[in-house]
PDB file of N, CA and C in Angstrom:
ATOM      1  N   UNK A   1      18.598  79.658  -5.751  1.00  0.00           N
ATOM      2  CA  UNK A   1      18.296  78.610  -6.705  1.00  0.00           C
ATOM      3  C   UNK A   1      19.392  78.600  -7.772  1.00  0.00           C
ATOM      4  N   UNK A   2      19.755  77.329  -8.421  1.00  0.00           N
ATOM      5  CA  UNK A   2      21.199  77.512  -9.449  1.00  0.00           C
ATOM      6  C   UNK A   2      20.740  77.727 -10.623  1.00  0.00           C
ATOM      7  N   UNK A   3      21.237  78.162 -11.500  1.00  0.00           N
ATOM      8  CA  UNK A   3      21.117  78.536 -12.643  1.00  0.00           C
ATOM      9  C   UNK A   3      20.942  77.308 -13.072  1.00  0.00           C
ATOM     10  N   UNK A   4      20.002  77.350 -14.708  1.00  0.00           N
ATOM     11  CA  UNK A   4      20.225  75.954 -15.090  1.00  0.00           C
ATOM     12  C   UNK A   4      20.134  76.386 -17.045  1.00  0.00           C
ATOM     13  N   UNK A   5      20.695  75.096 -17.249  1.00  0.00           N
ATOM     14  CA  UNK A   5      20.978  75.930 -18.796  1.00  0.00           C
ATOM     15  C   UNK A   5      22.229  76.276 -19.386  1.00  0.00           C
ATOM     16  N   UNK A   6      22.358  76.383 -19.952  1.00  0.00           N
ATOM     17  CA  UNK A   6      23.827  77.459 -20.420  1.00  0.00           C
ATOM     18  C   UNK A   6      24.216  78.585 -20.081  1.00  0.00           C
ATOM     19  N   UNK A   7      25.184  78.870 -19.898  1.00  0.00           N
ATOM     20  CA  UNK A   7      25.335  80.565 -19.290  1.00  0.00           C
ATOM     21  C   UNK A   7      26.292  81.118 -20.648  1.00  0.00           C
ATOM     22  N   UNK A   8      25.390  81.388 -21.657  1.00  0.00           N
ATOM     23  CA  UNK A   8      25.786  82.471 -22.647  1.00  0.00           C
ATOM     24  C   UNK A   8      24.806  83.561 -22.884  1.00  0.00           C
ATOM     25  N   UNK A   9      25.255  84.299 -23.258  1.00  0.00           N
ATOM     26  CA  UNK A   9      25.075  85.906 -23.709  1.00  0.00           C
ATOM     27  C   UNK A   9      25.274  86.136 -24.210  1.00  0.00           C
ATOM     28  N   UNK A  10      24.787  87.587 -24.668  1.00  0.00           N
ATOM     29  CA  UNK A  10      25.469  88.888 -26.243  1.00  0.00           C
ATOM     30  C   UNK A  10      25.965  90.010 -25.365  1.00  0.00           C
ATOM     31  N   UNK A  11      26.667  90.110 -25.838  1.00  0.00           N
ATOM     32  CA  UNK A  11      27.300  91.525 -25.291  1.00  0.00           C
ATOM     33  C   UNK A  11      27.063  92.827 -25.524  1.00  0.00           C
ATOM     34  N   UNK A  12      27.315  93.397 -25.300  1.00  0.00           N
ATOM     35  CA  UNK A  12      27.037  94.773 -25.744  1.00  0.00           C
ATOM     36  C   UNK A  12      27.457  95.266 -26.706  1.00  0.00           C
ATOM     37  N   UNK A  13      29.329  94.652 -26.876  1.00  0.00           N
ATOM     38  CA  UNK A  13      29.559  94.982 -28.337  1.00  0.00           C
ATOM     39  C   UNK A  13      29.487  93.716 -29.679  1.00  0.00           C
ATOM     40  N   UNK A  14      28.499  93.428 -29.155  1.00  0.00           N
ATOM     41  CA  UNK A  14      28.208  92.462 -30.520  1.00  0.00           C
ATOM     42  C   UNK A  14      28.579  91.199 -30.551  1.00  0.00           C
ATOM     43  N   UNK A  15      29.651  90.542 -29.573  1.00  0.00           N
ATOM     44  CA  UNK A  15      30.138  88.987 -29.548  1.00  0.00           C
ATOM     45  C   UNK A  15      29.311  88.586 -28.293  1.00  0.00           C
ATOM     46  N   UNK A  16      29.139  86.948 -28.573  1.00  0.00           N
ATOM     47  CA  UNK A  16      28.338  86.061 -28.003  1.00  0.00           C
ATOM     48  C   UNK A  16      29.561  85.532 -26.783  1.00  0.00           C
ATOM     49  N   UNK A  17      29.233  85.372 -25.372  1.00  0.00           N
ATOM     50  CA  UNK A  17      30.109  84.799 -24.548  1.00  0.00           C
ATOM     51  C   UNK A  17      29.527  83.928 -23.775  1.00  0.00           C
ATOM     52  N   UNK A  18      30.334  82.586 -23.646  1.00  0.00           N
ATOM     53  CA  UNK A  18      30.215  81.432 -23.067  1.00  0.00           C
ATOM     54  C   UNK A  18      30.516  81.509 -21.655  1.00  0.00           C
ATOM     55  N   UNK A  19      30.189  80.983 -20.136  1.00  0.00           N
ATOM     56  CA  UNK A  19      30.958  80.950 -19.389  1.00  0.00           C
ATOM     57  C   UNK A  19      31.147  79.426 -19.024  1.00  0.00           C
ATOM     58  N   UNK A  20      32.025  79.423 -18.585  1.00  0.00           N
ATOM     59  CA  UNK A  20      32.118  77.888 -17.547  1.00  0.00           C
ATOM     60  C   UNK A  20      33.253  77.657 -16.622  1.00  0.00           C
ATOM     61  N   UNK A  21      32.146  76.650 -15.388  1.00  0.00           N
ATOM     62  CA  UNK A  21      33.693  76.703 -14.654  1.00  0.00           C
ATOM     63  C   UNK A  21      34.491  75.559 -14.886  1.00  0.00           C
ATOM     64  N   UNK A  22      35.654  76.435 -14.681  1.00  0.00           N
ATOM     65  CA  UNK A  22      37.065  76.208 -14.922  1.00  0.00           C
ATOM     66  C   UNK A  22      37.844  74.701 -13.535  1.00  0.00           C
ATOM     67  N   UNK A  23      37.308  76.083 -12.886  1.00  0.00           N
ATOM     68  CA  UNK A  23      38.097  74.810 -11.332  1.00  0.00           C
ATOM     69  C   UNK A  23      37.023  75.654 -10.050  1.00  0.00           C
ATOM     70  N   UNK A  24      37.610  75.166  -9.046  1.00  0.00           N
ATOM     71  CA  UNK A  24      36.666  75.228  -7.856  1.00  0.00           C
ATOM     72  C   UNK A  24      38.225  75.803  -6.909  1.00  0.00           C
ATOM     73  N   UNK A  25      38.384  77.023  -5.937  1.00  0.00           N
ATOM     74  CA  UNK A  25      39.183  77.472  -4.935  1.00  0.00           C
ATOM     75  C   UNK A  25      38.441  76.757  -4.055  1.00  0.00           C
ATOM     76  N   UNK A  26      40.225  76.657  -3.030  1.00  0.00           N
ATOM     77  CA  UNK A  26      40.169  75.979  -1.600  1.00  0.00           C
ATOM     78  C   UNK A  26      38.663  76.484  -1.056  1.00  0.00           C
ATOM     79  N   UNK A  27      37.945  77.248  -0.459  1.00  0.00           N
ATOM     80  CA  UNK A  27      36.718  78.056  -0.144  1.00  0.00           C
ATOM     81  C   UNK A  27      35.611  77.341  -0.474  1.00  0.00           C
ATOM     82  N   UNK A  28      35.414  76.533  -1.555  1.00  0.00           N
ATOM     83  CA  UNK A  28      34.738  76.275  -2.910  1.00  0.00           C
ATOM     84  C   UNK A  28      34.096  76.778  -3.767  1.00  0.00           C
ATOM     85  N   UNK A  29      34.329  78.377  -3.666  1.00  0.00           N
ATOM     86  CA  UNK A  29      33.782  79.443  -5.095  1.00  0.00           C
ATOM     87  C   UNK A  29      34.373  78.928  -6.570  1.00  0.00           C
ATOM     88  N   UNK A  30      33.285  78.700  -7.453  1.00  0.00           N
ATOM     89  CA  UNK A  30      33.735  78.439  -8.755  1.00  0.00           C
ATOM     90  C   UNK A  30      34.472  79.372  -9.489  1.00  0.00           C
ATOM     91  N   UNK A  31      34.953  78.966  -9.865  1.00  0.00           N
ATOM     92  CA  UNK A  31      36.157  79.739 -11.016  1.00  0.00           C
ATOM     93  C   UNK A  31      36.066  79.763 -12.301  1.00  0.00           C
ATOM     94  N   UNK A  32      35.304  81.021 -13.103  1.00  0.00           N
ATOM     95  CA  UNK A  32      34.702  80.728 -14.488  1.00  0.00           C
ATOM     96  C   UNK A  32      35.538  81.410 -14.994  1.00  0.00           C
ATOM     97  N   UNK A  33      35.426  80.683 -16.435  1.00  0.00           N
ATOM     98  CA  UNK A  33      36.291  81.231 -17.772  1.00  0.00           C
ATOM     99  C   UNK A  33      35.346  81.548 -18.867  1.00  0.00           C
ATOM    100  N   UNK A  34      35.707  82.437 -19.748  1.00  0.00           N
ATOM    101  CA  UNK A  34      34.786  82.454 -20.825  1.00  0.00           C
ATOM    102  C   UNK A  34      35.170  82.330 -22.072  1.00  0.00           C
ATOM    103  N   UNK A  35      34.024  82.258 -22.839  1.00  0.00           N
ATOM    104  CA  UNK A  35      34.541  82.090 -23.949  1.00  0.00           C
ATOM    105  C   UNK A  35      33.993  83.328 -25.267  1.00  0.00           C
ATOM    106  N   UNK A  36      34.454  82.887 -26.366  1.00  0.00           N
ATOM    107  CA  UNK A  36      34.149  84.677 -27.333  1.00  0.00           C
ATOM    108  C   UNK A  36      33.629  83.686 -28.763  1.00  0.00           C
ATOM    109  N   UNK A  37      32.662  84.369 -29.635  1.00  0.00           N
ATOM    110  CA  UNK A  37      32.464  84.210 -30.460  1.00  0.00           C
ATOM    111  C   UNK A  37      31.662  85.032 -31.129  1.00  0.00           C
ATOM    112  N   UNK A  38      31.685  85.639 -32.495  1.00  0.00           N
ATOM    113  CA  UNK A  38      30.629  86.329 -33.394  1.00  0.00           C
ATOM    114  C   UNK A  38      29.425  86.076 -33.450  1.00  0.00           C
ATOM    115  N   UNK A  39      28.928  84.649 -33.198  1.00  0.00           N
ATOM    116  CA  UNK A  39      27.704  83.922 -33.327  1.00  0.00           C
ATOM    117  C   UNK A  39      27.339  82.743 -32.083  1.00  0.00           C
ATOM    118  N   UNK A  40      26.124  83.200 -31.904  1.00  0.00           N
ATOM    119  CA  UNK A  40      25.682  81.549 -30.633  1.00  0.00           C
ATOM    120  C   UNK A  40      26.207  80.503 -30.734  1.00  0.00           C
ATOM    121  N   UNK A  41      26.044  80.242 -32.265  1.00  0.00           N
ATOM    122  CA  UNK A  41      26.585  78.838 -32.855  1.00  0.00           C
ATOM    123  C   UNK A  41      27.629  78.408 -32.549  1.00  0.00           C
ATOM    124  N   UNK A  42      28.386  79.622 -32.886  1.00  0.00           N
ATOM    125  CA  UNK A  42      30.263  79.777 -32.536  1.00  0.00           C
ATOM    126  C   UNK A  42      30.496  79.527 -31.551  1.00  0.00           C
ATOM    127  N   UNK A  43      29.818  80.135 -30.546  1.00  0.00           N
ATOM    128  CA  UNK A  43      30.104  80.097 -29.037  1.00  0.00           C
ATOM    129  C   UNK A  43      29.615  78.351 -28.430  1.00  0.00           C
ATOM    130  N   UNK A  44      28.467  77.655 -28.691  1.00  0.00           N
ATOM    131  CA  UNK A  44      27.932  76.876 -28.141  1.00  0.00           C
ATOM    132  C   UNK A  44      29.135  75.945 -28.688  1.00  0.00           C
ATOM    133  N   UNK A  45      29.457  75.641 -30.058  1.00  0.00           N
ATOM    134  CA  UNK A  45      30.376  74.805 -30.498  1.00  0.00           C
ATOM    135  C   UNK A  45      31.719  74.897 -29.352  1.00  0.00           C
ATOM    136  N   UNK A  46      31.857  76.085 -29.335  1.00  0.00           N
ATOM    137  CA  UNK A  46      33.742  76.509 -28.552  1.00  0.00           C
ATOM    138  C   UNK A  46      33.021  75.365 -27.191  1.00  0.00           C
ATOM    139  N   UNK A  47      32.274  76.038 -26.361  1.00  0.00           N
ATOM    140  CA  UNK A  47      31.782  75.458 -25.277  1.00  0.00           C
ATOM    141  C   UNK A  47      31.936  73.509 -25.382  1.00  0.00           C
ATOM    142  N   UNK A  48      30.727  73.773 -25.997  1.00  0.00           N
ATOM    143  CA  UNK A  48      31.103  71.539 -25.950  1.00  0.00           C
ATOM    144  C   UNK A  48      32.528  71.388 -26.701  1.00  0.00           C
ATOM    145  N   UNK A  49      33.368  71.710 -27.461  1.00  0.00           N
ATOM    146  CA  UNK A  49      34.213  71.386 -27.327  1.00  0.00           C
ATOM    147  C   UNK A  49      35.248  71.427 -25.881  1.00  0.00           C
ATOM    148  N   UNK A  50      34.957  72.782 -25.540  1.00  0.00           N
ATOM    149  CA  UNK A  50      36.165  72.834 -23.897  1.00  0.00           C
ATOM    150  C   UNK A  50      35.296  71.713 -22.957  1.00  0.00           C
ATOM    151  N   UNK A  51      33.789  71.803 -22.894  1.00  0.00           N
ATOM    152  CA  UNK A  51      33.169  70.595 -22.098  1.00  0.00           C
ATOM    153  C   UNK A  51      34.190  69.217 -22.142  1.00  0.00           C
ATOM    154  N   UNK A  52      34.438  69.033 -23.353  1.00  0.00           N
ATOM    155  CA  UNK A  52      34.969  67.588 -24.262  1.00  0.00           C
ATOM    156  C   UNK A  52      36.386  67.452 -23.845  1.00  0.00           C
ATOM    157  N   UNK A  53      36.869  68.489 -23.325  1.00  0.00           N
ATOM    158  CA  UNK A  53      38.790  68.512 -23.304  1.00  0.00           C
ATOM    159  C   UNK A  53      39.420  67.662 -22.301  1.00  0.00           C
ATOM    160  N   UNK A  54      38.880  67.691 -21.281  1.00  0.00           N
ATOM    161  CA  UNK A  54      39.793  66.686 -20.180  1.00  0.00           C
ATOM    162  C   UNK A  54      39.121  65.223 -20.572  1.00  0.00           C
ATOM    163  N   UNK A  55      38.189  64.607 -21.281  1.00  0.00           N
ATOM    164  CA  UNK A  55      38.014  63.548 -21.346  1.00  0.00           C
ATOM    165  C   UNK A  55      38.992  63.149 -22.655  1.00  0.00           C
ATOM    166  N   UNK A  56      39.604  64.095 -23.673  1.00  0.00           N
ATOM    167  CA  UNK A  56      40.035  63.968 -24.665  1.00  0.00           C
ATOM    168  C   UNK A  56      41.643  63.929 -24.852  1.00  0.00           C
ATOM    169  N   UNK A  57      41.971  63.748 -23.439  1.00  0.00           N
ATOM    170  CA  UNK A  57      43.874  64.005 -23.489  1.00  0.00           C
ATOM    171  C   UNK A  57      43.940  62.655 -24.015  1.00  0.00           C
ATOM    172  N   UNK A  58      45.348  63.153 -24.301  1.00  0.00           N
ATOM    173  CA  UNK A  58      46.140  61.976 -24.809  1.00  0.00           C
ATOM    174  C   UNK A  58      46.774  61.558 -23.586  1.00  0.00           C
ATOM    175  N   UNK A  59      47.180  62.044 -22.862  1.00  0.00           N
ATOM    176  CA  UNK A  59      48.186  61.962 -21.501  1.00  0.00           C
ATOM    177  C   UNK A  59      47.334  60.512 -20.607  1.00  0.00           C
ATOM    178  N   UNK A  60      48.398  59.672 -20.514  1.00  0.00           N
ATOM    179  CA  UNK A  60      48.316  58.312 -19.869  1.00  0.00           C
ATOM    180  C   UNK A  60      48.865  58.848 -18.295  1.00  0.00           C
ATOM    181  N   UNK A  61      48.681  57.906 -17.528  1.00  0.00           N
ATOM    182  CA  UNK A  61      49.218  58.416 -16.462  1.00  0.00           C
ATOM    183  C   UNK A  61      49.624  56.694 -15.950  1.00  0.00           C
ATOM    184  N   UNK A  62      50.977  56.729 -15.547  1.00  0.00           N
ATOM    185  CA  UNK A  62      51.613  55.610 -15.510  1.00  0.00           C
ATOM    186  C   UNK A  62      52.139  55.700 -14.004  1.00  0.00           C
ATOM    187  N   UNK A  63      51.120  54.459 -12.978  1.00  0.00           N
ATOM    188  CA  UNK A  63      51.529  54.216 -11.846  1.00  0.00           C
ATOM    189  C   UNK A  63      52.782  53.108 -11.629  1.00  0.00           C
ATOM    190  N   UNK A  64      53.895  53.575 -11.126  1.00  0.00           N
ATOM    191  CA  UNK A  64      54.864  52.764 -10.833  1.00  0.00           C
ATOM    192  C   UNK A  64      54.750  51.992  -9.685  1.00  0.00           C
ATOM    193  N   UNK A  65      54.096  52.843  -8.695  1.00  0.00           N
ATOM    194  CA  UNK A  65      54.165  52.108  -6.950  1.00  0.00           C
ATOM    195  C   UNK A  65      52.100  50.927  -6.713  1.00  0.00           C
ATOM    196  N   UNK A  66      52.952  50.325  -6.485  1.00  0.00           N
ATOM    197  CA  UNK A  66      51.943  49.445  -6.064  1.00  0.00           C
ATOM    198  C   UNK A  66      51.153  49.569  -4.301  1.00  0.00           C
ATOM    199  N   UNK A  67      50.061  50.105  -4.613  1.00  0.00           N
ATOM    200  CA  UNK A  67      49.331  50.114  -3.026  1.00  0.00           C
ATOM    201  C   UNK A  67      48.614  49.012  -3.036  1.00  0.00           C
ATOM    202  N   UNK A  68      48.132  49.177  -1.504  1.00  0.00           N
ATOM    203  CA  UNK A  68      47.229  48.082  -1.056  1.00  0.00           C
ATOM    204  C   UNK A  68      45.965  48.959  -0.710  1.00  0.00           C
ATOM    205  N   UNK A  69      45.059  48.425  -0.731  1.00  0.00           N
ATOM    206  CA  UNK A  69      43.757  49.069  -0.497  1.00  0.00           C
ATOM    207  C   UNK A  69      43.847  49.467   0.861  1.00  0.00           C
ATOM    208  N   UNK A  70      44.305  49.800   1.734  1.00  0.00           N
ATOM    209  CA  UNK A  70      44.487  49.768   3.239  1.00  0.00           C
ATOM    210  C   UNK A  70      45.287  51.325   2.723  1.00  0.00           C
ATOM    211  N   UNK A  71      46.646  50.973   2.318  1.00  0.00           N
ATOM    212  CA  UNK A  71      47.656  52.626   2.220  1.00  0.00           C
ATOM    213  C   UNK A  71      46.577  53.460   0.922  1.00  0.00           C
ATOM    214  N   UNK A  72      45.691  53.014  -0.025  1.00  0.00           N
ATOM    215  CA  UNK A  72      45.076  53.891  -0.895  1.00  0.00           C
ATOM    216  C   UNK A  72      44.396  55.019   0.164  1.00  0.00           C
ATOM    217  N   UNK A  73      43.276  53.646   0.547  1.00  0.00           N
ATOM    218  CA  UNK A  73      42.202  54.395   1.556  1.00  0.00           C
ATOM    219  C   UNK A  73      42.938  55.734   2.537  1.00  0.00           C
ATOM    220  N   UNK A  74      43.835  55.164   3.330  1.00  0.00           N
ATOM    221  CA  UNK A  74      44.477  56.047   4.342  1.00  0.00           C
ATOM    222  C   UNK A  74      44.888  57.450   3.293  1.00  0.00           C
ATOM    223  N   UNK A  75      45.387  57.617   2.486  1.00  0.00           N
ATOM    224  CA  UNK A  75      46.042  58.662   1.363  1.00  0.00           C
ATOM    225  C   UNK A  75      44.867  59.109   1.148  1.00  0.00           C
ATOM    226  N   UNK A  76      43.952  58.478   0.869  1.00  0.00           N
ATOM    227  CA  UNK A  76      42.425  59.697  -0.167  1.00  0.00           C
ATOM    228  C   UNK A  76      42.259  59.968   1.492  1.00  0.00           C
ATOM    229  N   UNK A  77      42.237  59.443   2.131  1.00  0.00           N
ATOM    230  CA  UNK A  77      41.545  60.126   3.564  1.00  0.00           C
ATOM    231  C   UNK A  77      42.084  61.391   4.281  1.00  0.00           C
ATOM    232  N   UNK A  78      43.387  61.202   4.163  1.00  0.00           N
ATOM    233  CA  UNK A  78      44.301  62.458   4.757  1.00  0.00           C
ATOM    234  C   UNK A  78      44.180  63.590   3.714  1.00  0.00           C
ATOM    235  N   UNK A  79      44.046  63.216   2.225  1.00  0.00           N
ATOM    236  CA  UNK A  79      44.175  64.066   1.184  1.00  0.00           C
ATOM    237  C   UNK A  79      42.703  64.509   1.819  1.00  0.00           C
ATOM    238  N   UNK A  80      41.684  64.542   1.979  1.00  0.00           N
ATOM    239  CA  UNK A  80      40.109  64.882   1.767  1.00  0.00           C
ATOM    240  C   UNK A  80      39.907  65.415   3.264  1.00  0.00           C
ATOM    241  N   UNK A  81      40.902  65.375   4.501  1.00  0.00           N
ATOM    242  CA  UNK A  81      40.861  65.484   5.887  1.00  0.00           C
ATOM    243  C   UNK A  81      40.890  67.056   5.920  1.00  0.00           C
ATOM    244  N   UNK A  82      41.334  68.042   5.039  1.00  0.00           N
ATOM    245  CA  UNK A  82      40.654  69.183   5.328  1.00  0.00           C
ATOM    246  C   UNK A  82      39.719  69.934   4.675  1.00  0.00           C
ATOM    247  N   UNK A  83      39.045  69.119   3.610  1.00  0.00           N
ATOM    248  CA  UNK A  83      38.437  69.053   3.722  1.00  0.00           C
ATOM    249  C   UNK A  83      36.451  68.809   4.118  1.00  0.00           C
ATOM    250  N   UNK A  84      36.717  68.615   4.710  1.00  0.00           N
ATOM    251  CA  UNK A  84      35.528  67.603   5.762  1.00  0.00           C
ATOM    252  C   UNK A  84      35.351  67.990   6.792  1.00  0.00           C
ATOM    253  N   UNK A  85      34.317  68.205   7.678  1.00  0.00           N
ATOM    254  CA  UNK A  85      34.155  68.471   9.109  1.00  0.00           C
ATOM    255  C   UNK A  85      34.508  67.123   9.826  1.00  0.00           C
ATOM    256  N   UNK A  86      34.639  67.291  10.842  1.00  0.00           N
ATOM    257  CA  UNK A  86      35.133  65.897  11.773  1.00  0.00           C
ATOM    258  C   UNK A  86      33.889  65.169  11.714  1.00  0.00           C
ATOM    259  N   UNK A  87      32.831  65.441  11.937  1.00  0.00           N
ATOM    260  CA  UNK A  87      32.095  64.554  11.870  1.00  0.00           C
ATOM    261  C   UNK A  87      32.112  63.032  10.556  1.00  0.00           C
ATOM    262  N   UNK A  88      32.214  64.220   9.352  1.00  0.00           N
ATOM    263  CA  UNK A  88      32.436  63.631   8.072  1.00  0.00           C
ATOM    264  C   UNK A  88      33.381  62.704   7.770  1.00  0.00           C
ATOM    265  N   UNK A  89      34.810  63.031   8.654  1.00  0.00           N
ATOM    266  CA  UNK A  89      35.948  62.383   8.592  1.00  0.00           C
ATOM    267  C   UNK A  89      35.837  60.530   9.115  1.00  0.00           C
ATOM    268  N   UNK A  90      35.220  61.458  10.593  1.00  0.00           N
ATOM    269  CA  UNK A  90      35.270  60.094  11.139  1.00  0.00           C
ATOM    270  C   UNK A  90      34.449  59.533  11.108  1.00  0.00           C
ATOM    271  N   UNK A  91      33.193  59.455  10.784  1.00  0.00           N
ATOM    272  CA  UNK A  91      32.659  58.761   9.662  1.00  0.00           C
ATOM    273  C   UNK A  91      33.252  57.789   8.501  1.00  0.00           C
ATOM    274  N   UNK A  92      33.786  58.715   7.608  1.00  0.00           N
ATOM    275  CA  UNK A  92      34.724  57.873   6.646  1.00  0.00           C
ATOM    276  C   UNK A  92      35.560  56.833   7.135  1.00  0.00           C
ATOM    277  N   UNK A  93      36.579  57.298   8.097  1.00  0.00           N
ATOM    278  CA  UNK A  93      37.434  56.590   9.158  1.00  0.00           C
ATOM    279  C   UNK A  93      36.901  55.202   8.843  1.00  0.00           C
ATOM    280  N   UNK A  94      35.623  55.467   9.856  1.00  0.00           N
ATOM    281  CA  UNK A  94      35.064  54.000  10.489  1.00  0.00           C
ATOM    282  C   UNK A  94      34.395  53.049   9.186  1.00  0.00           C
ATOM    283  N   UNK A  95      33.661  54.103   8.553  1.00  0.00           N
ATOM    284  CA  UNK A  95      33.602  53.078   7.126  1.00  0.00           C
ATOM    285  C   UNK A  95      34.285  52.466   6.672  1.00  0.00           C
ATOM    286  N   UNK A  96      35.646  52.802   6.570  1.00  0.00           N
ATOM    287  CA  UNK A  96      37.124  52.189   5.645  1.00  0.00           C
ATOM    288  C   UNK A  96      37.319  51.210   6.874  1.00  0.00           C
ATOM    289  N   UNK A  97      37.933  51.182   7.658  1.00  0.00           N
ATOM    290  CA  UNK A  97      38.279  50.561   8.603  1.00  0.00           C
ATOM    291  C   UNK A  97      37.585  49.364   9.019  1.00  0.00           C
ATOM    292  N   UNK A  98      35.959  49.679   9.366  1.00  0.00           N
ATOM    293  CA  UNK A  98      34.870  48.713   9.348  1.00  0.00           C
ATOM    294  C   UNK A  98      34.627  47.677   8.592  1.00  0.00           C
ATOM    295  N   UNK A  99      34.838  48.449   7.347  1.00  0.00           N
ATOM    296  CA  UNK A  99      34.134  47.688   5.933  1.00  0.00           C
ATOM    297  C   UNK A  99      34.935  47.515   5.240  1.00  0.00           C
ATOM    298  N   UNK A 100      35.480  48.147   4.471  1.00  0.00           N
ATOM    299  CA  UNK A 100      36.265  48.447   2.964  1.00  0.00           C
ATOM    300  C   UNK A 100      37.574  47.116   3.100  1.00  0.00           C
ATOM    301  N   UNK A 101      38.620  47.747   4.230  1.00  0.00           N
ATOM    302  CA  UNK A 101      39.807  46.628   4.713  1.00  0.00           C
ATOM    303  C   UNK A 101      39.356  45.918   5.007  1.00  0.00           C
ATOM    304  N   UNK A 102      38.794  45.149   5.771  1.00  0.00           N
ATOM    305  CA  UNK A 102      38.247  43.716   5.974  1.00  0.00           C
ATOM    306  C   UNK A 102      38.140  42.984   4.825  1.00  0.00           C
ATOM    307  N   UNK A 103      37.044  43.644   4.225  1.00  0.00           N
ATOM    308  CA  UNK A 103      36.714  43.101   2.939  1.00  0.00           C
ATOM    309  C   UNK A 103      37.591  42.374   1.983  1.00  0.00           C
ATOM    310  N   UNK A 104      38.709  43.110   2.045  1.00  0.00           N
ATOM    311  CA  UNK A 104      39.354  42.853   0.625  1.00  0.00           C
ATOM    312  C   UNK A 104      40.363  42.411   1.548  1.00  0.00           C
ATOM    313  N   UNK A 105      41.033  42.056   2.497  1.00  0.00           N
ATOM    314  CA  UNK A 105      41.557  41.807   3.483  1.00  0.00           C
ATOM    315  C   UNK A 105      41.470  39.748   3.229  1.00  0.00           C
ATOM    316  N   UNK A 106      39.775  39.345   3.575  1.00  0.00           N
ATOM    317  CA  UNK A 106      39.406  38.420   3.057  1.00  0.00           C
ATOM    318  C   UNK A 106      39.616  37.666   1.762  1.00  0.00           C
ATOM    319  N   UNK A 107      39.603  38.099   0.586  1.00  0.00           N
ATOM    320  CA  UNK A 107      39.611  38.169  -0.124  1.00  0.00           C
ATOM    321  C   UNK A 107      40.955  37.475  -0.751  1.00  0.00           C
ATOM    322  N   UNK A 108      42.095  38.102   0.123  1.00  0.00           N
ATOM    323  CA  UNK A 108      43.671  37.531  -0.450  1.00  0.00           C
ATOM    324  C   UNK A 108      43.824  36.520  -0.030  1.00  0.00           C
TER     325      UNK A 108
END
């Protein structure tokens, strides 16, 4: 069953620690980081702030190349192809192919 809640603690020597994950390995075991503070307070604050950080960049990300929904699809598909059992894949495959290109295919 998953934990649910916050995953902080007291330590043994007296500071409060936050955990959270960080990123996810190829495998998909989570990858936690923690955090330190004198007080819960301290700690819960550090926490929603790192919660808050990737929605908070400044960093734009500026596409130069222009795709078509046809070369997107194919790219997230090969990118996500090892991840996935074949079943899953080709599945997707036939969805995009079936549905998605046509669609917007029409459309122009």
């Amino acid at each position: 069953m998953p934990k649910r809640g916050e995953n902080i603690r007291k330590r043994k020597d007296g500071r409060w620690e936050a955990r959270y994950i960080e990123s996810y390995k190829i495998d998909g075991a989570a990858k936690y980081k923690s955090l330190y503070a004198p007080s819960c307070k301290e700690v819960k604050e550090k926490l929603e702030a790192q919660k808050l950080k990737p929605w908070q960049s400044d960093t734009t990300i500026n596409i130069s190349r222009k795709l078509t929904i046809e070369q997107l699809c194919t790219e997230w598909l090969e990118d996500v192809r090892i991840s996935l059992k074949a079943p899953s894949y080709a599945r997707y495959y036939n969805m995009i192919h079936t549905h998605i290109i046509p669609a917007f295919s029409k459309r122009l």
